[in-house]
Protein backbone atom coordinates (compact mmCIF):
# COMPACT_ATOMS: atom_id res chain seq x y z
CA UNK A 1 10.27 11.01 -9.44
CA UNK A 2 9.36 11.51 -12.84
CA UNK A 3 9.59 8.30 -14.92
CA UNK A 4 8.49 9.95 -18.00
CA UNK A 5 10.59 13.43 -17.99
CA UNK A 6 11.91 14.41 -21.49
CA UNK A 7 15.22 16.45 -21.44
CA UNK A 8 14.76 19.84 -22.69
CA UNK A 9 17.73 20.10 -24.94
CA UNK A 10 20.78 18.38 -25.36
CA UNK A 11 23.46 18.23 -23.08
CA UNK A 12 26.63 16.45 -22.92
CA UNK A 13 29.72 15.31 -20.74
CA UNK A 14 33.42 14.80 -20.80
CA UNK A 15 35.29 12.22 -19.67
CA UNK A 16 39.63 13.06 -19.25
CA UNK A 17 41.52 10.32 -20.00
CA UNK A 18 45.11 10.39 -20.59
CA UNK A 19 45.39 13.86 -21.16
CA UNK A 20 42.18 13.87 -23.72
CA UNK A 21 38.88 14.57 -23.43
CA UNK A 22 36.73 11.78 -24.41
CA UNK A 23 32.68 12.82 -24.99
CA UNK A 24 29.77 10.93 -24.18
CA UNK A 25 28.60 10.97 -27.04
CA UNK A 26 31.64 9.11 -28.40
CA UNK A 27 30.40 5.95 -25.91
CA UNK A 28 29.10 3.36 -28.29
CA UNK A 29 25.41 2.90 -27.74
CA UNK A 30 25.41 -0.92 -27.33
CA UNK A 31 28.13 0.32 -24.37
CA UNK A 32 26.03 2.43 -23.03
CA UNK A 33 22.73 0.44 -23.10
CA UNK A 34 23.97 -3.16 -22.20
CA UNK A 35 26.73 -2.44 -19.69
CA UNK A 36 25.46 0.87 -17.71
CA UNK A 37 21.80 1.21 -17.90
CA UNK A 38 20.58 -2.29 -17.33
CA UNK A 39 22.34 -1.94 -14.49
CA UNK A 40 20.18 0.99 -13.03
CA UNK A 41 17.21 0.62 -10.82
CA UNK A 42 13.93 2.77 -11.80
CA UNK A 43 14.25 6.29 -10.06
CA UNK A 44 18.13 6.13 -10.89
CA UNK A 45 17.28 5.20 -14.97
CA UNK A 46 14.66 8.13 -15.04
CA UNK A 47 17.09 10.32 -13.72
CA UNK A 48 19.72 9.63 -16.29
CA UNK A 49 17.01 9.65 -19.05
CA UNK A 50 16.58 13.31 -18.16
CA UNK A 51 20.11 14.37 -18.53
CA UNK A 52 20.21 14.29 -22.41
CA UNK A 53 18.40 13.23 -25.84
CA UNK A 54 20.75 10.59 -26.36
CA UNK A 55 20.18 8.74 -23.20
CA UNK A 56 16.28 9.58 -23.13
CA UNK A 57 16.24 7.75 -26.42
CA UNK A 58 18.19 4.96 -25.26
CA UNK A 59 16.20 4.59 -21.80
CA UNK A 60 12.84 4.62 -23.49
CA UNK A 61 13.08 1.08 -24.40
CA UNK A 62 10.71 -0.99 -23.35
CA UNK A 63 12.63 -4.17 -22.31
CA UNK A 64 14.52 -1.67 -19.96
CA UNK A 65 11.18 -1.00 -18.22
CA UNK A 66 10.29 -4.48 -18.07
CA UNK A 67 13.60 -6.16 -16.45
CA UNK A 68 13.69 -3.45 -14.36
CA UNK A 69 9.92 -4.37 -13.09
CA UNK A 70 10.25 -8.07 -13.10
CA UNK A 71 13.14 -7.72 -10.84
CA UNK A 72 11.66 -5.24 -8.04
CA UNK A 73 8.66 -7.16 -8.41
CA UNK A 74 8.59 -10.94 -9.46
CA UNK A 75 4.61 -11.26 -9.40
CA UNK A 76 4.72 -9.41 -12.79
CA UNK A 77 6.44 -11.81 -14.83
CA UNK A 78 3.53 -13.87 -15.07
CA UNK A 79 1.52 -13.95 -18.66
CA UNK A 80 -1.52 -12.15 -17.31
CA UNK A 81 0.40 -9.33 -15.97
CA UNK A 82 3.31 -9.25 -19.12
CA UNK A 83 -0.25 -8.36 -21.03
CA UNK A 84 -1.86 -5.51 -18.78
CA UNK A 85 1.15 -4.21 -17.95
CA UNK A 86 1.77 -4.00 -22.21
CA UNK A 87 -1.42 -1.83 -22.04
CA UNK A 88 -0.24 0.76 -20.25
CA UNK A 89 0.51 4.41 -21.88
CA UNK A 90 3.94 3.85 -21.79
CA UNK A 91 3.80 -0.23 -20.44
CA UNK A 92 6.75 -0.80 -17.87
CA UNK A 93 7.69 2.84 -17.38
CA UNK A 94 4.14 3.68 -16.79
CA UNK A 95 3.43 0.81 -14.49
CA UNK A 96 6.56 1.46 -12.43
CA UNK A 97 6.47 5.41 -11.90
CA UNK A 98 2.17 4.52 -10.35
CA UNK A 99 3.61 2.05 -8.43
CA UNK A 100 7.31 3.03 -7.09
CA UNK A 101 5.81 5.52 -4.82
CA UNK A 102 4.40 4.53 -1.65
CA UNK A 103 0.58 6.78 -1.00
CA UNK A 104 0.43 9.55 0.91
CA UNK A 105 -2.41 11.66 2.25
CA UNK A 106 -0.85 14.54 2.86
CA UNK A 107 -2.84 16.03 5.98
CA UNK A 108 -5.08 14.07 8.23
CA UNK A 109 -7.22 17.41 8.45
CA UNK A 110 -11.48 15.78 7.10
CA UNK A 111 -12.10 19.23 7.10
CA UNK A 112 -10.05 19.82 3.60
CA UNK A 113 -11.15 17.06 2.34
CA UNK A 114 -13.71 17.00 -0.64
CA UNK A 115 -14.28 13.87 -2.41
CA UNK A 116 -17.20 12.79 -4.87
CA UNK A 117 -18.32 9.80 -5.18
CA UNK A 118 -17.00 8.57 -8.70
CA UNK A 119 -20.22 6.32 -10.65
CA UNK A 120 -17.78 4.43 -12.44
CA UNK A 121 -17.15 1.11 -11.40
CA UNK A 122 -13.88 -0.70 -11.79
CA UNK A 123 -15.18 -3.98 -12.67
CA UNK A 124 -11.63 -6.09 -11.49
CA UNK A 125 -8.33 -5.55 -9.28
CA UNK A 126 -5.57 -7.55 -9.67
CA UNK A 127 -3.20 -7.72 -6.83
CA UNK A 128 0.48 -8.42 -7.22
CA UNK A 129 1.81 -8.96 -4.03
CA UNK A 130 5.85 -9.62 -3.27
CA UNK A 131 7.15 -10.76 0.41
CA UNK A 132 10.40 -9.93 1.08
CA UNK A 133 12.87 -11.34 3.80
CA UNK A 134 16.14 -9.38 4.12
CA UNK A 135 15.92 -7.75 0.66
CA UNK A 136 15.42 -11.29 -1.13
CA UNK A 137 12.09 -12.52 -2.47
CA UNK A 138 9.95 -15.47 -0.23
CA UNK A 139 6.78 -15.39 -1.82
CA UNK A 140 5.16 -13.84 -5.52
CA UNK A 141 2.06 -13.89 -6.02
CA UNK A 142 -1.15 -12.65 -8.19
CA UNK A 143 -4.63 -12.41 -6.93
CA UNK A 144 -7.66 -11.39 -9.02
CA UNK A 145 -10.97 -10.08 -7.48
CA UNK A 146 -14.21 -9.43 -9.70
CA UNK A 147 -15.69 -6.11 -7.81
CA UNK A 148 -19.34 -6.13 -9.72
CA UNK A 149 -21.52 -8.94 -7.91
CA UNK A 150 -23.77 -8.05 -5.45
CA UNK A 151 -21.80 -10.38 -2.72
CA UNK A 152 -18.77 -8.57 -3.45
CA UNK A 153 -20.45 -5.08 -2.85
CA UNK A 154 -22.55 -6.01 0.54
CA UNK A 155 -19.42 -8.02 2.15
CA UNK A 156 -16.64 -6.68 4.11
CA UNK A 157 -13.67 -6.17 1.61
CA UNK A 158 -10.94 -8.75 1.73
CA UNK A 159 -8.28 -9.92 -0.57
CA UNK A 160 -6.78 -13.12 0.83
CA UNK A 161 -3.38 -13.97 -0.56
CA UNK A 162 -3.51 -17.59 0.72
CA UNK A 163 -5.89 -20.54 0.96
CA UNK A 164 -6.92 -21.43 4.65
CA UNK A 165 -4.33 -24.82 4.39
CA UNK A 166 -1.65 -22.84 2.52
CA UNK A 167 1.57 -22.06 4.47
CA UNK A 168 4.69 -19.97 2.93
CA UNK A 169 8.35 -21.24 3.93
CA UNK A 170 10.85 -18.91 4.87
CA UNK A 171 14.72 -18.85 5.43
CA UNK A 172 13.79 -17.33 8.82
CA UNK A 173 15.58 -19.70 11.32
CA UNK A 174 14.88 -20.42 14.74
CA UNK A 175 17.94 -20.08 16.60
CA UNK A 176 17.88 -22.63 19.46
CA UNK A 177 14.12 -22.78 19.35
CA UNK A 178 13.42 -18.79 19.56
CA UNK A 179 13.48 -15.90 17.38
CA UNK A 180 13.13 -12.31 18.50
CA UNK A 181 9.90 -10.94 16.60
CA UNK A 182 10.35 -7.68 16.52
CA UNK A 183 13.16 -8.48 14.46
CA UNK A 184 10.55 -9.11 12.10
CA UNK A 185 9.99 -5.09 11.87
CA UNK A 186 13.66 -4.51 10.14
CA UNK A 187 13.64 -7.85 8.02
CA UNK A 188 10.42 -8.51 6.32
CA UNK A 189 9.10 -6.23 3.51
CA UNK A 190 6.00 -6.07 1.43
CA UNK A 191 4.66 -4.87 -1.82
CA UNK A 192 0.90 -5.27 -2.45
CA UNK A 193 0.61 -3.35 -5.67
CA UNK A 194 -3.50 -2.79 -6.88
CA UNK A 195 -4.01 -3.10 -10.57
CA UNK A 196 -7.14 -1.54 -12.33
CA UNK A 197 -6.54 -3.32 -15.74
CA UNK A 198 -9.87 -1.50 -17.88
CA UNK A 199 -8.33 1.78 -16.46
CA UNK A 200 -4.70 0.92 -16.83
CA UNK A 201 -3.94 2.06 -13.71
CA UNK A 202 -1.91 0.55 -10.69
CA UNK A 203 -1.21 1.53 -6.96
CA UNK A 204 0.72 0.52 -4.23
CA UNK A 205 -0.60 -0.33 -1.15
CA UNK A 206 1.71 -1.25 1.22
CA UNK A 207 4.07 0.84 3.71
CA UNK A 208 6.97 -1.72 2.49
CA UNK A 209 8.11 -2.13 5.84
CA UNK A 210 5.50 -3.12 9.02
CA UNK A 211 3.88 -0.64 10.83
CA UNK A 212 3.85 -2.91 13.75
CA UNK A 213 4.41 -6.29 15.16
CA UNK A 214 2.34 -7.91 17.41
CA UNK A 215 2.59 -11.80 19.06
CA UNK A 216 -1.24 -12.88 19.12
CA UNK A 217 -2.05 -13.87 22.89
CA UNK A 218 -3.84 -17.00 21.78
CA UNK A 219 -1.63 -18.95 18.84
CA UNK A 220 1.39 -16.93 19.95
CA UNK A 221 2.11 -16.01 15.71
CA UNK A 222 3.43 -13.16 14.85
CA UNK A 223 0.88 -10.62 13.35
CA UNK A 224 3.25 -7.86 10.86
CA UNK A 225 1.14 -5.17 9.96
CA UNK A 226 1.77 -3.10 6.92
CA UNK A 227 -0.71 0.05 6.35
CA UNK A 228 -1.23 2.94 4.36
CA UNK A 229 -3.73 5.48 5.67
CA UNK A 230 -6.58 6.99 2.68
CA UNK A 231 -9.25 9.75 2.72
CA UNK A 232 -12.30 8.15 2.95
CA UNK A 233 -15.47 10.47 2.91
CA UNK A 234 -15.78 13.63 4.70
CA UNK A 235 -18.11 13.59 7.29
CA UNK A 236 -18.66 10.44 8.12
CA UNK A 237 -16.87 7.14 9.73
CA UNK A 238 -14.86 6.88 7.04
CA UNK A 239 -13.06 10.26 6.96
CA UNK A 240 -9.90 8.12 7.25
CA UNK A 241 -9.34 4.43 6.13
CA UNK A 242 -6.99 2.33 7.06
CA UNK A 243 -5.69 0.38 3.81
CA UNK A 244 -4.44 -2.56 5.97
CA UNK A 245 -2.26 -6.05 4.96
CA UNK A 246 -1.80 -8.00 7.49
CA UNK A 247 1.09 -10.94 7.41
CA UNK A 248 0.67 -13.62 10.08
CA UNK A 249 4.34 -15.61 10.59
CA UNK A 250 4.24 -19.12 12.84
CA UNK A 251 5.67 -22.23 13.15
CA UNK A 252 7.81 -22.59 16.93
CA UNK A 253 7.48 -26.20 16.67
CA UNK A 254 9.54 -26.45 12.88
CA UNK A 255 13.19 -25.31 12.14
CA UNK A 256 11.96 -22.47 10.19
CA UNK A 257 9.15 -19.68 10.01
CA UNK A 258 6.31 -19.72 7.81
CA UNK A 259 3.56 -17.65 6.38
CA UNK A 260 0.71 -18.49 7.41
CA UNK A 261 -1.97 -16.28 6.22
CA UNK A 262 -2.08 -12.87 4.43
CA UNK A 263 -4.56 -10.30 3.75
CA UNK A 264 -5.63 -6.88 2.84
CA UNK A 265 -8.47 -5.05 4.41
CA UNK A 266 -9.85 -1.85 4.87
CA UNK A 267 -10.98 -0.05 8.43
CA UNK A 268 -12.99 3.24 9.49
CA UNK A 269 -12.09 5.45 12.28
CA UNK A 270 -14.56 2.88 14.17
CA UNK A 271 -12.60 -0.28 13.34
CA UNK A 272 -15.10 -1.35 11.28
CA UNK A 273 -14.59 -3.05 7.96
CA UNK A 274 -15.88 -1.33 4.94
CA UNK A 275 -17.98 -3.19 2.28
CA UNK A 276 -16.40 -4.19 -1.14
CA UNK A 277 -18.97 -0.95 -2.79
CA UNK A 278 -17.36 1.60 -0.41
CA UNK A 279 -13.99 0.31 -0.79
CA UNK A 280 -13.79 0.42 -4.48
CA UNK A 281 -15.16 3.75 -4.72
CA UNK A 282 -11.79 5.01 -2.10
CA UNK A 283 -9.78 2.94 -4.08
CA UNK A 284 -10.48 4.46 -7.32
CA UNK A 285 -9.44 7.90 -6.16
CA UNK A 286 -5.70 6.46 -6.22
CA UNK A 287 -6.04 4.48 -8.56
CA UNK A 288 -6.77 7.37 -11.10
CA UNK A 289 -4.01 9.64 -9.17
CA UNK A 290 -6.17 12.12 -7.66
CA UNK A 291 -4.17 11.76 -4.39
CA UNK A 292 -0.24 12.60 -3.20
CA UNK A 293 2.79 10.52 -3.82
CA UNK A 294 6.13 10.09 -2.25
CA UNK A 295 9.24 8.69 -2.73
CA UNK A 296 9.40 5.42 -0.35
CA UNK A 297 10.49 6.39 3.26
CA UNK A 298 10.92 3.98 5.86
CA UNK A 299 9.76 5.75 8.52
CA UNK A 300 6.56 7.61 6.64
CA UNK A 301 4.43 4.61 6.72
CA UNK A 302 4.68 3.80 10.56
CA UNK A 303 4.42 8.05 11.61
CA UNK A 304 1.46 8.13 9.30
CA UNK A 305 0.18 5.38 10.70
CA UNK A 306 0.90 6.27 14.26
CA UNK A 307 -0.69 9.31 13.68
CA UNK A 308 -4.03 7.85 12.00
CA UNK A 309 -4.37 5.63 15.47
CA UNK A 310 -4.07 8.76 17.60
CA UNK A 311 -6.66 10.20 15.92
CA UNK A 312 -8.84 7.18 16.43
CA UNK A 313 -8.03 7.10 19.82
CA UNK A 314 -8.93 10.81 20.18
CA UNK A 315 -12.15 9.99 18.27
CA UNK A 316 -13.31 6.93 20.74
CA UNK A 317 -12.65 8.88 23.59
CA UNK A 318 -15.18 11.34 22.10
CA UNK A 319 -17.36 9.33 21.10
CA UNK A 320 -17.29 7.59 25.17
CA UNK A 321 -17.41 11.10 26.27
CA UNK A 322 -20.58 11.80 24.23
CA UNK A 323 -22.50 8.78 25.07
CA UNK A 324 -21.15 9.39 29.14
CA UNK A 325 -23.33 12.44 28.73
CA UNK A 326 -25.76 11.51 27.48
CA UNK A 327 -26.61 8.59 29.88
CA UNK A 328 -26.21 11.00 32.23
CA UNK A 329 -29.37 12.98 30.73
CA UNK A 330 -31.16 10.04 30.59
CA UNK A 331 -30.34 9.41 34.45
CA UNK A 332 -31.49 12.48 35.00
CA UNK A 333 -34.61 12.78 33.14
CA UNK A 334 -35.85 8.87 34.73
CA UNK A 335 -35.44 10.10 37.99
CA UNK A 336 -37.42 13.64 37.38
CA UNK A 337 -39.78 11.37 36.00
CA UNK A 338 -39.84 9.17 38.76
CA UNK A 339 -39.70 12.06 41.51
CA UNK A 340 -42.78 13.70 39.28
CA UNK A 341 -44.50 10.25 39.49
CA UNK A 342 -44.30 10.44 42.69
CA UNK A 343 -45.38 13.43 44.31
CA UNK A 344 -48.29 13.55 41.17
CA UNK A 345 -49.60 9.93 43.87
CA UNK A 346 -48.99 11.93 47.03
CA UNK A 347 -51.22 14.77 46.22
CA UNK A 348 -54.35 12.74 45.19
């Protein structure tokens, strides 16, 4: 979707009422602008800006933009983000057609993949993250993380959305004691949106609804999962990443679920975290929109992410494969060694 389209001329409707024909036009513009659009959601008020001068003029209002993105998105109605998001090229509109869409790497093919490593460093990310439960809004909040110190670049990447003795309450209930987790896969959604604020650029990062949902065999706390899937570098580890936010749920023992911890990470094809350095470089190949975007599906994040751990399976079972042969060859080149040993005694 197109949050910026300009019509290309001027077009206009008719409305038959009582045996007239009333024009669009003729709607008075204070109609028009406080009774119908601030009633539209983004994709829905960029589609109606393209159907005519009049209403492109009307919709390009800033204040249109900006209740529109405080209400998908409460984290943004906080003074720090009011400002960056003012910065933008065209401030709410901008900020909302980057971070609508949901990322998508279009084929999970390293061989067409052919990235350079971009020297420019993005020297802060601010995350806005949003938790949903049932379509209504649990927990807002904004995170900032300074990318430029040397403990930053050497140290796995992580963006923790809680403090260790922070816990989240919910409205999930525990009927008679219980609550059936996967549940948890239909009701609970997520928006982790990744904010470049020198480069005016935002991203978001999560697959809005889980990818899976796991019950930890320890605590016994739900683990939700929400994941989109990057190009990392080609031919290496990190050929895919896995952009991964991870929501643990608890509390059995209390009337009602909490959060318990949240955070975003990022994976190779090994399960291995990647350093802050290597994850800001991925990052800021999305982040400037060199990549794909889509529309929200609800389904594209979990078969993209299905398909990213098939391919990791497929990849360890290589990699086992490999290093089964080549013990082997080791095997067999200790016991020609040994056999060589020992007939090299036997004839002196």
């Amino acid at each position: 979707m197109a949050f910026s389209s300009i019509p290309d001329s001027k077009t206009t409707s008719t409305t038959v009422c009582g045996g007239g024909a009333t024009m669009f036009s003729d709607v008075h513009t204070d109609i028009i602008r406080t009774h119908i659009l601030t009633r539209l959601n983004g994709p829905t008020l960029a589609s109606a800006a393209s159907t005519s001068s009049q209403l492109y003029a009307l919709s390009s209002q800033e204040d249109l933009w900006a209740n529109i993105c405080r209400s998908t998105w409460p984290s943004t109605n906080t003074p720090r983000l009011r400002h960056v998001i003012s910065t933008f090229s065209h401030g709410s509109r901008s900020f909302l057609s980057q971070s609508f869409p949901i990322l998508l790497t279009t084929n999970l093919d390293p061989t067409t993949t052919n990235w350079k490593l971009n020297p420019n460093r993005i020297p802060q990310l601010i995350s806005a993250i949003d938790i949903y439960y049932r379509g209504k809004v649990v927990f807002s909040k904004v995170v900032e993380t300074e990318t430029v110190s040397d403990w930053f670049n050497c140290s796995p990447f992580r963006v923790d959305l809680l403090d260790p003795k922070d816990v989240v309450p919910t409205p999930i209930k525990y009927p008679n004691g219980e609550y059936e987790w996967e549940e948890l896969g239909e009701d609970l959604t997520l928006s982790w949106i990744l904010i470049d604020p020198t480069g005016r650029r935002a991203v978001n990062l999560s697959s809005h609804k889980p990818v899976s949902v796991q019950r930890h065999w320890l605590s016994g706390e739900a683990q939700v999962r929400f994941a989109s899937i990057l190009t990392g570098d080609k031919g290496s580890a990190s050929e895919f990443v896995q952009c991964g936010i991870v929501v643990t749920c608890g509390g059995l023992e209390e009337e009602e679920m909490q959060v318990r911890e949240a955070s975003l990470e990022m994976k190779n094809m090994d399960g291995t975290n990647l350093n802050g350095r290597d994850s800001v470089v991925i990052l800021q190949r999305y982040l400037e929109g060199k990549t794909g975007r889509k529309t929200r599906r609800e389904e594209e994040g979990r078969n993209r992410y299905q398909e990213y751990i098939e391919k990791r399976r497929e990849r360890k079972e290589r990699k086992l494969r490999a290093e089964g042969t080549l013990d082997m060859l080791c095997m067999i080149l200790a016991v020609m060694s040994f056999a060589g040993f020992g007939l090299f005694v036997w004839w002196k």
